[in-house]
N, C-alpha and C. Protein backbone atom coordinates (compact mmCIF):
# COMPACT_ATOMS: atom_id res chain seq x y z
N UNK A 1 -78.74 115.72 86.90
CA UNK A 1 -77.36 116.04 86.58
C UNK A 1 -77.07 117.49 86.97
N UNK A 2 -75.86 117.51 87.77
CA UNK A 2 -75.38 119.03 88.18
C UNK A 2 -75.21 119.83 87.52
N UNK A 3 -75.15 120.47 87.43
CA UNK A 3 -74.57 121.97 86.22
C UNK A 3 -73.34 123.08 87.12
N UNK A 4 -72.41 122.67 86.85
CA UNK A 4 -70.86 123.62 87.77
C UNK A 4 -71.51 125.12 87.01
N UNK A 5 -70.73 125.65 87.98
CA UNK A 5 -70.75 127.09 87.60
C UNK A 5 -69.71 127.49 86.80
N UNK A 6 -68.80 126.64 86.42
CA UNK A 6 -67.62 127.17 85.16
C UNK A 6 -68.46 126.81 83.89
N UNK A 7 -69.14 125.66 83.30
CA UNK A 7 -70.31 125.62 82.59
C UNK A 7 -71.43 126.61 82.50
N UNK A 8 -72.00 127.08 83.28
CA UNK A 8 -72.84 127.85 83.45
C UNK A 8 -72.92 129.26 83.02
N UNK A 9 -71.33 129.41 83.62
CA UNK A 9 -70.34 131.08 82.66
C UNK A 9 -70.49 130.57 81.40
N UNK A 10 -70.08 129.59 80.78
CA UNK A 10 -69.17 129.42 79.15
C UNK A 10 -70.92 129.65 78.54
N UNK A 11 -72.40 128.89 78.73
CA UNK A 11 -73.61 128.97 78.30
C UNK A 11 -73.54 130.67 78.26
N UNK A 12 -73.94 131.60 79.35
CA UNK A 12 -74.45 132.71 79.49
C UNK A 12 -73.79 133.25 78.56
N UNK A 13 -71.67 133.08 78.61
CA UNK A 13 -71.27 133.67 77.51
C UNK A 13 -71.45 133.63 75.91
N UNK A 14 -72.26 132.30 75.59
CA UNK A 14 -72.52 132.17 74.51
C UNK A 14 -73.52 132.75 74.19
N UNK A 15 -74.33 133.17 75.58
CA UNK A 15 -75.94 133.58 74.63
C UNK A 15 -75.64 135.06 74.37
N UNK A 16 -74.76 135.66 74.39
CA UNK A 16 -74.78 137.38 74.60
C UNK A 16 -75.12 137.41 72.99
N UNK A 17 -75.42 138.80 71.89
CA UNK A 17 -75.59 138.94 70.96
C UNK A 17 -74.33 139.71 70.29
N UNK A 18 -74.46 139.05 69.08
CA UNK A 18 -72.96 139.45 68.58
C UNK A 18 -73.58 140.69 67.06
N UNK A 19 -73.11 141.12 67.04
CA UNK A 19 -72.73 141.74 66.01
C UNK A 19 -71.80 141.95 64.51
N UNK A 20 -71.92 142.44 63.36
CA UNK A 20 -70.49 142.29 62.72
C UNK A 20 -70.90 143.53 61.97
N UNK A 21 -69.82 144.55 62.37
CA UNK A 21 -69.94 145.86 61.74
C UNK A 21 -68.46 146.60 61.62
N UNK A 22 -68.28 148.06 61.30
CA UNK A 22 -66.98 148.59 60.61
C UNK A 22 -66.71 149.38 61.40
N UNK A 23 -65.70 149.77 61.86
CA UNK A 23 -65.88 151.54 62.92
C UNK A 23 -65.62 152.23 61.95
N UNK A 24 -66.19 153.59 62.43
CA UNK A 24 -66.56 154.80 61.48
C UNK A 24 -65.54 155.58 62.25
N UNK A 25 -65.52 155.65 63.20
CA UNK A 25 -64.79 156.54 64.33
C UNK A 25 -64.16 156.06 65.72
N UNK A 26 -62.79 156.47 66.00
CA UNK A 26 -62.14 156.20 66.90
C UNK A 26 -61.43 157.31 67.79
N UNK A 27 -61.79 158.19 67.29
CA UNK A 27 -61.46 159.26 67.79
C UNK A 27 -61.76 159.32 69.87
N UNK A 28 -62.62 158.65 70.63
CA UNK A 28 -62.77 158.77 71.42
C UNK A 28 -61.54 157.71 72.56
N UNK A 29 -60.97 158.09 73.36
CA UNK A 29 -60.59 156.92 74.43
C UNK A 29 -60.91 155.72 74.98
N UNK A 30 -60.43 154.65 74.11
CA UNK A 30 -60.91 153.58 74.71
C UNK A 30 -62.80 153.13 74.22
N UNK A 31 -62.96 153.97 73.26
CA UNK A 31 -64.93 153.77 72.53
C UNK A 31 -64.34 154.23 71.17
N UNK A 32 -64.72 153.28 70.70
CA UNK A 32 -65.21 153.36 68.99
C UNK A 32 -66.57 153.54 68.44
N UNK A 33 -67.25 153.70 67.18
CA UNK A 33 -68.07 153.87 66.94
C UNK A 33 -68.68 153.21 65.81
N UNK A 34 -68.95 151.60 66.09
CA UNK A 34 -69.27 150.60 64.63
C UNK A 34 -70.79 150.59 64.38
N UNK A 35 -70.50 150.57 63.18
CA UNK A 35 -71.63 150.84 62.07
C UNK A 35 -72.17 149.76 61.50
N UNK A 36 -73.31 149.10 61.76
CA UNK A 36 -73.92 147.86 62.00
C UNK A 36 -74.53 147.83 60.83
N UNK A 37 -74.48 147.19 59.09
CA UNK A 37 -75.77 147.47 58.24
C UNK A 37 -76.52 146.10 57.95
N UNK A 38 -77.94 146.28 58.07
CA UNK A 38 -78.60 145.05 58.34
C UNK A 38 -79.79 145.04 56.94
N UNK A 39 -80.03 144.07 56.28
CA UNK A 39 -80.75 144.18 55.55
C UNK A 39 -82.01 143.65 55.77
N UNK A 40 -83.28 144.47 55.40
CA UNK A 40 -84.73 144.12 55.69
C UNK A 40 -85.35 143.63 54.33
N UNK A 41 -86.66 142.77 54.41
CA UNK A 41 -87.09 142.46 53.47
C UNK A 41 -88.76 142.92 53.89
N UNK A 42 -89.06 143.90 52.41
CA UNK A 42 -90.55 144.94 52.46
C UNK A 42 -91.32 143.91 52.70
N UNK A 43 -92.62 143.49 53.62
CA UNK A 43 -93.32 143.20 53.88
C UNK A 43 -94.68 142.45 52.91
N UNK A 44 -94.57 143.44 52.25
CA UNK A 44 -95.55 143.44 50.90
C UNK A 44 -95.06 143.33 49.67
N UNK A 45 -93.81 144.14 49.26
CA UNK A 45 -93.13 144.00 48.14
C UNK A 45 -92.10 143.00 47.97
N UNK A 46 -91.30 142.40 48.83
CA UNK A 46 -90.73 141.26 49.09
C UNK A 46 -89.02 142.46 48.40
N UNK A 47 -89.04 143.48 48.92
CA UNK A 47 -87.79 143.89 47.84
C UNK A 47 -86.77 144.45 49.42
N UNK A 48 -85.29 144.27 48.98
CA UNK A 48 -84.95 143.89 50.27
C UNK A 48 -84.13 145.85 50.41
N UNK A 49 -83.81 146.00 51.53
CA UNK A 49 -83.40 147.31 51.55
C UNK A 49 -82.26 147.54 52.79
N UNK A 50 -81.32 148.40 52.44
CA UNK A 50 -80.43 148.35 53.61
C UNK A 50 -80.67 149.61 54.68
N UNK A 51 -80.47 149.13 55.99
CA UNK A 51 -80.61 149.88 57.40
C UNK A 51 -79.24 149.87 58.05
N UNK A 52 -79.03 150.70 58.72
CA UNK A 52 -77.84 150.47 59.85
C UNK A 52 -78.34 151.11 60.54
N UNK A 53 -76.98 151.25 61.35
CA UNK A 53 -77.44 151.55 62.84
C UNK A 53 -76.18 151.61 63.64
N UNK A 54 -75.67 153.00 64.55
CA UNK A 54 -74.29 153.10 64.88
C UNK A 54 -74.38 153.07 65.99
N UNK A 55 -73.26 152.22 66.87
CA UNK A 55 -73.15 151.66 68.02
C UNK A 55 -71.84 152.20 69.00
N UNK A 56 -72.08 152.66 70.08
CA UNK A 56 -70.41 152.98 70.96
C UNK A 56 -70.10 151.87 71.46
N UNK A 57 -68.56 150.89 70.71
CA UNK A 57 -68.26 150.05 72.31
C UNK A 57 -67.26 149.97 72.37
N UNK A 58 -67.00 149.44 73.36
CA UNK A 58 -65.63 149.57 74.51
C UNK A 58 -64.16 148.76 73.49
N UNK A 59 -63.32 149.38 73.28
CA UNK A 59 -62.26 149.24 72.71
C UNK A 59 -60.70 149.37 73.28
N UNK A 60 -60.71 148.40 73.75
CA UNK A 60 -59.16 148.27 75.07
C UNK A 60 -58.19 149.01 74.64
N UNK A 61 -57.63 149.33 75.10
CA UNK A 61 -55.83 150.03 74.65
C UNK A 61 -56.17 150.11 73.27
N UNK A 62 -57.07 150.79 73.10
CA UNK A 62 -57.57 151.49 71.35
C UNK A 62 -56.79 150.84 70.16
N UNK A 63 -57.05 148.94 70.69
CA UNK A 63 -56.19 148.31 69.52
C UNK A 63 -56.57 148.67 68.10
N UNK A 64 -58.10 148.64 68.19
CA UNK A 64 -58.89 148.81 66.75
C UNK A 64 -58.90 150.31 65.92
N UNK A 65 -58.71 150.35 64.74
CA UNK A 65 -58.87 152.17 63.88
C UNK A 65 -60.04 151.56 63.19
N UNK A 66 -60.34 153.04 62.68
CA UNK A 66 -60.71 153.70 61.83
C UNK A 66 -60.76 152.48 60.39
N UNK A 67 -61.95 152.11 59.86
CA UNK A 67 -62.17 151.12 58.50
C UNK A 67 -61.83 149.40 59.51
N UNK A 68 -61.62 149.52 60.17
CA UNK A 68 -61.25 147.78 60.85
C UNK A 68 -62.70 146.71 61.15
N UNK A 69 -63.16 146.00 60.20
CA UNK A 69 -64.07 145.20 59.90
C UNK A 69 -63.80 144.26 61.57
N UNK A 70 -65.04 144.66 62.28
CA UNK A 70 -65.03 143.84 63.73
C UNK A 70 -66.26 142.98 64.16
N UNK A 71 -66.47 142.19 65.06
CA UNK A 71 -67.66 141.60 66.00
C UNK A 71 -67.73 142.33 67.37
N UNK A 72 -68.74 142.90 67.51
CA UNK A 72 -69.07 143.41 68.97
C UNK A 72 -69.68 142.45 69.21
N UNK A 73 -70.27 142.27 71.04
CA UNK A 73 -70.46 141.68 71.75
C UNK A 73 -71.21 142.36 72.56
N UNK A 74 -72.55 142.16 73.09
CA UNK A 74 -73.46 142.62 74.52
C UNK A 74 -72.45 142.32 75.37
N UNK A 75 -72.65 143.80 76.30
CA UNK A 75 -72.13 143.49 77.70
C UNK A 75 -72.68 144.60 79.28
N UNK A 76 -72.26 144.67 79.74
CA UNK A 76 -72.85 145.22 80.55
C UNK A 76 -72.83 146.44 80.43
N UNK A 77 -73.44 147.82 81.27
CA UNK A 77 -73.50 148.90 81.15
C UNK A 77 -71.97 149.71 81.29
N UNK A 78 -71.26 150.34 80.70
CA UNK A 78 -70.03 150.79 81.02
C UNK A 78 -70.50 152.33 81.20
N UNK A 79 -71.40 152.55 80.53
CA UNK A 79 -71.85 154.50 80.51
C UNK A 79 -73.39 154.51 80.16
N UNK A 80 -73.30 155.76 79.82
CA UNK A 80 -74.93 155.96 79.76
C UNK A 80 -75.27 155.07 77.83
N UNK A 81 -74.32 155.12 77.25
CA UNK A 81 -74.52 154.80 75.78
C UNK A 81 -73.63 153.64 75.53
N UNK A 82 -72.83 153.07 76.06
CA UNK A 82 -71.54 152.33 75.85
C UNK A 82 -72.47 150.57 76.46
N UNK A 83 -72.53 149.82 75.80
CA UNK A 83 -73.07 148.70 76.27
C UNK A 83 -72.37 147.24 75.39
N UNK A 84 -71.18 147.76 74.30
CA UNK A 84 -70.67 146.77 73.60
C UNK A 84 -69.11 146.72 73.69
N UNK A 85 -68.81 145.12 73.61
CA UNK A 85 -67.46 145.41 73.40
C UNK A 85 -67.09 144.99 72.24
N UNK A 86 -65.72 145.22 71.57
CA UNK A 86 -64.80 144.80 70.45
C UNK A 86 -64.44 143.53 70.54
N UNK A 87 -64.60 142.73 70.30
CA UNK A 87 -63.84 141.50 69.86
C UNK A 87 -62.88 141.21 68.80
């Protein structure tokens, strides 16, 4: 069975990794700055603890501010640090 290449886009687009985090900062053109917090569970102690982790991505006609609960998305390289977009 064939596999089209309009199928083939919609798969790849599904496998990208998503995210769900807050922007902290918008201050930049078109890059925001969301704040990813992920929770771990201790190894040995089984007791769970929170991590984040702050991310630059690409934010079109700077629809998104400052506190706006979002999903980023993997995407390609836009800069040396910029590798996500806003959804």
């Amino acid at each position: 069975m064939k596999q089209t290449k309009q199928s083939k886009k919609e798969t790849e687009h599904k496998l990208r990794k998503q995210l769900k985090g807050k922007i902290v900062s918008d201050k930049m053109d078109k890059t925001a700055v969301v704040k990813v917090n992920v929770f771990k569970k201790h190894p040995i102690y089984k007791k769970r603890y929170k991590r984040f982790k702050k991310y630059l991505a690409h934010n079109t006609n700077n629809q998104f501010k400052t506190g706006d609960e979002v999903i980023i998305e993997s995407m390609r390289p836009l800069s040396k640090k910029k590798r996500w977009i806003i959804k």
